[in-house]
Structures are given as structure tokens and as C-alpha cells.
PDB file of N, CA and C in Angstrom:
ATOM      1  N   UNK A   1     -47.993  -6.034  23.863  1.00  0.00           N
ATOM      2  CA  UNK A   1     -48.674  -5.816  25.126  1.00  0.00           C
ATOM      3  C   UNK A   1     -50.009  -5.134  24.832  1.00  0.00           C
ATOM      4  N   UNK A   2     -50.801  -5.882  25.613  1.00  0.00           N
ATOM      5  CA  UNK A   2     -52.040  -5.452  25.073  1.00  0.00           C
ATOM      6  C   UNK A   2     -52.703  -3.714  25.823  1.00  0.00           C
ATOM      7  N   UNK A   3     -53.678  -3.346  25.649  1.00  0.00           N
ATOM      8  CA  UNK A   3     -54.154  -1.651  26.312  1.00  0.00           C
ATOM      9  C   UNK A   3     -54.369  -1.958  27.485  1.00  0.00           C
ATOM     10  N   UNK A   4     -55.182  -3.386  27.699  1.00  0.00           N
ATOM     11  CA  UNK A   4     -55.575  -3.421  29.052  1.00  0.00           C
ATOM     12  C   UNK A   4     -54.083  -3.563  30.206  1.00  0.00           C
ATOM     13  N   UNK A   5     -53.093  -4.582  29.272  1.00  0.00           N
ATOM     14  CA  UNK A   5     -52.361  -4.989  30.377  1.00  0.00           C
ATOM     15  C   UNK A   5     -51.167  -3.666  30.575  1.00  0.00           C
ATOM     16  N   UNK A   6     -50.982  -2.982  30.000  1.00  0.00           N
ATOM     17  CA  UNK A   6     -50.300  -1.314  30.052  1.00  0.00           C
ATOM     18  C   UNK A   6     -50.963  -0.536  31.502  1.00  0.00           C
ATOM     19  N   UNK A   7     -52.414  -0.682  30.896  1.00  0.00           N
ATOM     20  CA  UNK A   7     -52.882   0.445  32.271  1.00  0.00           C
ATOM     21  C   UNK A   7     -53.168   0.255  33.607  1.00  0.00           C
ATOM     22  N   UNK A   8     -52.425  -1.456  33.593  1.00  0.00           N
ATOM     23  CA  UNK A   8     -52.625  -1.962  34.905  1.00  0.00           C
ATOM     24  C   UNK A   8     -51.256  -1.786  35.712  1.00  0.00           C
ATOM     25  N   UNK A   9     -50.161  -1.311  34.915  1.00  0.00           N
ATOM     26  CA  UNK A   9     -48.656  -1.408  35.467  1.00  0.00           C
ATOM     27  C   UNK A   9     -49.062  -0.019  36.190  1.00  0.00           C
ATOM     28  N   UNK A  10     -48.019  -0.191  37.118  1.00  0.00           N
ATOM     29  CA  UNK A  10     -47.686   0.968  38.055  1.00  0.00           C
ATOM     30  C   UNK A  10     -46.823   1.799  37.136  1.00  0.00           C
ATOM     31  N   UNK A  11     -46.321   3.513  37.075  1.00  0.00           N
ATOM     32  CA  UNK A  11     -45.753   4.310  36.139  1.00  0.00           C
ATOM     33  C   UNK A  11     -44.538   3.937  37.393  1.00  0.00           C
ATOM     34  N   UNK A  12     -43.295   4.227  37.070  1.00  0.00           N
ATOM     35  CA  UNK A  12     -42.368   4.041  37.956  1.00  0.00           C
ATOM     36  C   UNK A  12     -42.730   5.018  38.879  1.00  0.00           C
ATOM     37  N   UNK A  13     -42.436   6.173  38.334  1.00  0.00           N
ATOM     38  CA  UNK A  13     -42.148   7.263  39.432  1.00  0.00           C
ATOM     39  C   UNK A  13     -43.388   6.999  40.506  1.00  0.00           C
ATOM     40  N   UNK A  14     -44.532   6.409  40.539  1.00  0.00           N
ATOM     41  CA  UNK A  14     -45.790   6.242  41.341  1.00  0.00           C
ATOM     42  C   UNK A  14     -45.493   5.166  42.253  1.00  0.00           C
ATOM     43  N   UNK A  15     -44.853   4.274  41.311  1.00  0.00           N
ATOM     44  CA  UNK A  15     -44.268   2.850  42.264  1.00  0.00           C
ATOM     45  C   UNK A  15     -42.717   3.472  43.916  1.00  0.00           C
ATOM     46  N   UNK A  16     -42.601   4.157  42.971  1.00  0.00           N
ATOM     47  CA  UNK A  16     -41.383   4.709  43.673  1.00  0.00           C
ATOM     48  C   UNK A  16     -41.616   5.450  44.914  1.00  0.00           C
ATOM     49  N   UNK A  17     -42.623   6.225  44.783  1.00  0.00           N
ATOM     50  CA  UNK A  17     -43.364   7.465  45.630  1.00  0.00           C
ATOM     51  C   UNK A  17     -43.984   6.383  46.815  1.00  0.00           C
ATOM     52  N   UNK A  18     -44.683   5.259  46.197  1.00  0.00           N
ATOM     53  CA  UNK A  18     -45.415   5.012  47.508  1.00  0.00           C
ATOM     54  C   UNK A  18     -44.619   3.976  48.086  1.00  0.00           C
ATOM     55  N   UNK A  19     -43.339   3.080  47.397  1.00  0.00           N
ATOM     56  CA  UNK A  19     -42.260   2.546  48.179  1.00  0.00           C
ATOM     57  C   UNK A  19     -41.756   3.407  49.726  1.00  0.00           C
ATOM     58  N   UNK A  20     -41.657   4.997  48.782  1.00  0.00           N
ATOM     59  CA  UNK A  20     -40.787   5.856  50.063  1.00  0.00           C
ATOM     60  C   UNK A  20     -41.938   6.370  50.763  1.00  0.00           C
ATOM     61  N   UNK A  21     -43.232   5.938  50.629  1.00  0.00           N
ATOM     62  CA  UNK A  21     -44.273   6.418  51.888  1.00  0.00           C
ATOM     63  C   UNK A  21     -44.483   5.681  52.871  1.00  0.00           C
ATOM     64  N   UNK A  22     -44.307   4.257  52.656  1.00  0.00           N
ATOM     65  CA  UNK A  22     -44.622   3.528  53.418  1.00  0.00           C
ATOM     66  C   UNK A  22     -43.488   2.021  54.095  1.00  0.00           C
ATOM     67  N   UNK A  23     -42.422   2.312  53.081  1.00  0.00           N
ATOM     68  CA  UNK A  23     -41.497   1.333  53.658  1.00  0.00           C
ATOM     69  C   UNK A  23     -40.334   1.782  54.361  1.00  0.00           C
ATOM     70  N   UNK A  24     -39.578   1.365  55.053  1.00  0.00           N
ATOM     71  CA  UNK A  24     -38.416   1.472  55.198  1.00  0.00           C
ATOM     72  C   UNK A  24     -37.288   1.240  54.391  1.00  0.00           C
ATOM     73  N   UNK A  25     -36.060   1.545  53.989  1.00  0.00           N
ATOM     74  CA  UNK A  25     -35.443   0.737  53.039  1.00  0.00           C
ATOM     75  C   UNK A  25     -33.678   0.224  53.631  1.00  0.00           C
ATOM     76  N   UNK A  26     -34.094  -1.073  53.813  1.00  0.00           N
ATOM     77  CA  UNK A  26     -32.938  -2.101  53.753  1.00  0.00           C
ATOM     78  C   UNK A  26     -31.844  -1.504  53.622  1.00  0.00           C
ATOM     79  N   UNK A  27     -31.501  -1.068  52.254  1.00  0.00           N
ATOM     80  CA  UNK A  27     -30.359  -0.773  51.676  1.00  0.00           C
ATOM     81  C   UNK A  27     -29.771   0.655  52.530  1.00  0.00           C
ATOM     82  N   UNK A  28     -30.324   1.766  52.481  1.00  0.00           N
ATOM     83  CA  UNK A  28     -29.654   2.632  53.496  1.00  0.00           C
ATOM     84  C   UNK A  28     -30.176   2.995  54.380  1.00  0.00           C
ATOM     85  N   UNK A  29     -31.153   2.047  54.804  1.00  0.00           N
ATOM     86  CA  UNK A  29     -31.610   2.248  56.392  1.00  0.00           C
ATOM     87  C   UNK A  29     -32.706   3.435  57.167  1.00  0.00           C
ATOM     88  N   UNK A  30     -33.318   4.465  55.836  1.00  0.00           N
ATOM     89  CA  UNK A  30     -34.317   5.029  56.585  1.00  0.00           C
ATOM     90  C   UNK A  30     -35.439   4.917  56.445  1.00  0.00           C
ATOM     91  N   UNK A  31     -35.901   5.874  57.331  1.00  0.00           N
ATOM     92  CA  UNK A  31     -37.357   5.738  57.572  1.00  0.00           C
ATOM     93  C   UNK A  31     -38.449   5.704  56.306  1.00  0.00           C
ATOM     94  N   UNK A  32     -39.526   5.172  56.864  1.00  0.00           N
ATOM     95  CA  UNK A  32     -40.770   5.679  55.361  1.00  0.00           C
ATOM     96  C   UNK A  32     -40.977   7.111  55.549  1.00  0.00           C
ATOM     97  N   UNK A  33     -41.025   7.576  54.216  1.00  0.00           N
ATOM     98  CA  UNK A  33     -40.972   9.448  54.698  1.00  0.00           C
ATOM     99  C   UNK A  33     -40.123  10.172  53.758  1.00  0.00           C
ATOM    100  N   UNK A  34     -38.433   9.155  54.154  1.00  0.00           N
ATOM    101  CA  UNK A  34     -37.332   9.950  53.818  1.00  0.00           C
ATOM    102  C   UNK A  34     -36.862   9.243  52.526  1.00  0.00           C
ATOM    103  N   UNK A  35     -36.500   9.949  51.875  1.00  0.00           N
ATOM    104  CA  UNK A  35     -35.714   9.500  50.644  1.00  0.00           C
ATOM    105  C   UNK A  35     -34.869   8.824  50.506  1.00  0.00           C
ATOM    106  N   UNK A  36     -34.208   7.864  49.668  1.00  0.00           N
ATOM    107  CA  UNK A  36     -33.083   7.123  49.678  1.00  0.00           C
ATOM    108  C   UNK A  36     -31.792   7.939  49.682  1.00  0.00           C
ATOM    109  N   UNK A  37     -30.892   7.463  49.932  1.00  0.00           N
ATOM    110  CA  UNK A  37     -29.670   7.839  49.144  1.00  0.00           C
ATOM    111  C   UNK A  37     -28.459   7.202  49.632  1.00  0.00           C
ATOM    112  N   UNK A  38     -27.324   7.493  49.031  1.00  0.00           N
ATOM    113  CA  UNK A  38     -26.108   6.479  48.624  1.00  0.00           C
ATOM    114  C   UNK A  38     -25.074   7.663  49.961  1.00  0.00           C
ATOM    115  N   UNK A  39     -24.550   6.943  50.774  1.00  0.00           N
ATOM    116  CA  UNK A  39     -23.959   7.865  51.608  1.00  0.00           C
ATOM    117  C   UNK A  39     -23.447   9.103  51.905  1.00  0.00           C
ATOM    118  N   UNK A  40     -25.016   9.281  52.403  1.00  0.00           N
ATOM    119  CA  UNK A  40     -25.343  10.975  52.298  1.00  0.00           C
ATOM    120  C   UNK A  40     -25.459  11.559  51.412  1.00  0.00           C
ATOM    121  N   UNK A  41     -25.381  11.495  49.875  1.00  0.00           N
ATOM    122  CA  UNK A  41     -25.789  11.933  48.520  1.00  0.00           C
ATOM    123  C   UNK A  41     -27.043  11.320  47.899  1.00  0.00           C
ATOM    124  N   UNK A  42     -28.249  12.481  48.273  1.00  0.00           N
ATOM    125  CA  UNK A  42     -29.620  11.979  48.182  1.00  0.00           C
ATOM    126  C   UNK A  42     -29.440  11.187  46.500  1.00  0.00           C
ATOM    127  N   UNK A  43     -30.312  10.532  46.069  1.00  0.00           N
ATOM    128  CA  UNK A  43     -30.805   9.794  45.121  1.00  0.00           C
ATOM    129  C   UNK A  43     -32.091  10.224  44.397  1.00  0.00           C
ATOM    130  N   UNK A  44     -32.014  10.212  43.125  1.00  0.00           N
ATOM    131  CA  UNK A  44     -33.205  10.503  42.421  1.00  0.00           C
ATOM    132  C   UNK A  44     -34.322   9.136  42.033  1.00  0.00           C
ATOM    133  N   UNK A  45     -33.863   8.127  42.656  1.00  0.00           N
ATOM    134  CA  UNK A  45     -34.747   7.021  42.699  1.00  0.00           C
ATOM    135  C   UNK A  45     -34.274   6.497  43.636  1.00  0.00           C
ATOM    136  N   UNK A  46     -35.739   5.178  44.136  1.00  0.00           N
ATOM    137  CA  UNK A  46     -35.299   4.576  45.347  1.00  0.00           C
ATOM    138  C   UNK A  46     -34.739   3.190  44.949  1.00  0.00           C
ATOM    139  N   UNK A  47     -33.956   2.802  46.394  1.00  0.00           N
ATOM    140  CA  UNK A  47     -33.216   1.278  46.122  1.00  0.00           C
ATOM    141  C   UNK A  47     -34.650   0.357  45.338  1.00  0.00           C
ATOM    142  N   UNK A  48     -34.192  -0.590  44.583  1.00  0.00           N
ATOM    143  CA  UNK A  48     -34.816  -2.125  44.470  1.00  0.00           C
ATOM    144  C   UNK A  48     -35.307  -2.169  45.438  1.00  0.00           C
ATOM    145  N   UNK A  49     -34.581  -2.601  46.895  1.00  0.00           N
ATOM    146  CA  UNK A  49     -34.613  -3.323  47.818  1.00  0.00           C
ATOM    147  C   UNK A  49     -35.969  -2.736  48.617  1.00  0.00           C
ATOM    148  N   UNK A  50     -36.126  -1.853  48.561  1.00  0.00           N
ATOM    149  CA  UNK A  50     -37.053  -0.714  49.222  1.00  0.00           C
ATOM    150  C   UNK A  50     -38.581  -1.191  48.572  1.00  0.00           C
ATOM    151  N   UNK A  51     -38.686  -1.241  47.635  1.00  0.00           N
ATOM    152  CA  UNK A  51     -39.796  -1.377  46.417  1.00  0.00           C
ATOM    153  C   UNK A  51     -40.243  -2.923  47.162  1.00  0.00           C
ATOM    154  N   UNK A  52     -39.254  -3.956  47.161  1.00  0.00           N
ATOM    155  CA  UNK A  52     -39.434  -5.591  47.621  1.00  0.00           C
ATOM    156  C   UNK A  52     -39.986  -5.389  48.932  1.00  0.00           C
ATOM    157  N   UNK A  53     -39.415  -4.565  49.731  1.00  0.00           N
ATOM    158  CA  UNK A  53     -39.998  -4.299  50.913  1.00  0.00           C
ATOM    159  C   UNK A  53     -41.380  -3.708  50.992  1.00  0.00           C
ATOM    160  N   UNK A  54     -41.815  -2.743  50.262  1.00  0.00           N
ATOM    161  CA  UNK A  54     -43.153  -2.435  50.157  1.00  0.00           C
ATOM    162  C   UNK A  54     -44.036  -3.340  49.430  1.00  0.00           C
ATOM    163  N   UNK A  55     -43.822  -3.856  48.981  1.00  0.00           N
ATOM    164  CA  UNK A  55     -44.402  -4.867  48.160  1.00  0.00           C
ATOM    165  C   UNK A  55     -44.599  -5.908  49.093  1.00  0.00           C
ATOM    166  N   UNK A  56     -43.862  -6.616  49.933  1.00  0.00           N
ATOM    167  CA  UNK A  56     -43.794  -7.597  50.887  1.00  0.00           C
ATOM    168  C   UNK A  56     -44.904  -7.134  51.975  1.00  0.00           C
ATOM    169  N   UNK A  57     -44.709  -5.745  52.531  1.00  0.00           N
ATOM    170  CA  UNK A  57     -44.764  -5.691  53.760  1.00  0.00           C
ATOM    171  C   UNK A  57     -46.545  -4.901  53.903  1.00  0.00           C
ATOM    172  N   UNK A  58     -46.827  -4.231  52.281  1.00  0.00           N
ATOM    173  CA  UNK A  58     -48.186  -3.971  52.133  1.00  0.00           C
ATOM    174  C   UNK A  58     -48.649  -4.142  50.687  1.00  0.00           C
ATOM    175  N   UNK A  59     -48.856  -5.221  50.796  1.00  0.00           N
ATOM    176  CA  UNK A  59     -49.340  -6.020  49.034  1.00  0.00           C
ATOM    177  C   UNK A  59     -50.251  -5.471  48.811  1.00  0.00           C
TER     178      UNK A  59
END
């Protein structure tokens, strides 16, 4: 992988942050804002599904 194509990826945790700013997430149903988590036991990352949704919904 070349230097250029490295510094064009999103770092996860950045991808992750602006998933939970601006989407809703599918998988457990809240708001943009709030954090994911697995019934009622917050999560230290967000769903997939959440990420597809931000990605979809503000490219």
C-alpha cells in the first residue's frame, strides 16, 4: 500500500465518531448523538450497520 493511499483511509476510531454524530443506527435503534450498545450494555465501538448508514445517508 502505497503513502498516498494510507493517508486517505479514515483511522477507525474517526470513522466511528462521525458514524455516531450523524447517523442513526439500525441495529439498536438510537439516535445520532448516542452511542451504540448491545441491550443496554454500552459498546466500545459502533454497529457495521450504523457506519453503512452514515455512509449512505451523508457520502
Amino acid at each position: 500500500m502505497s503513502r498516498h493511499h494510507r493517508s486517505r483511509r479514515r483511522p477507525t476510531a474517526r470513522l466511528a465518531a462521525w458514524a455516531v454524530s450523524i447517523a442513526c443506527c439500525p441495529e439498536c435503534q438510537v439516535t445520532p448523538g448516542t452511542p451504540c450498545h448491545d441491550d443496554g450494555t454500552a459498546r466500545t465501538t459502533v454497529h457495521p450497520r450504523r457506519i453503512q448508514e452514515a455512509q449512505v445517508t451523508h457520502p
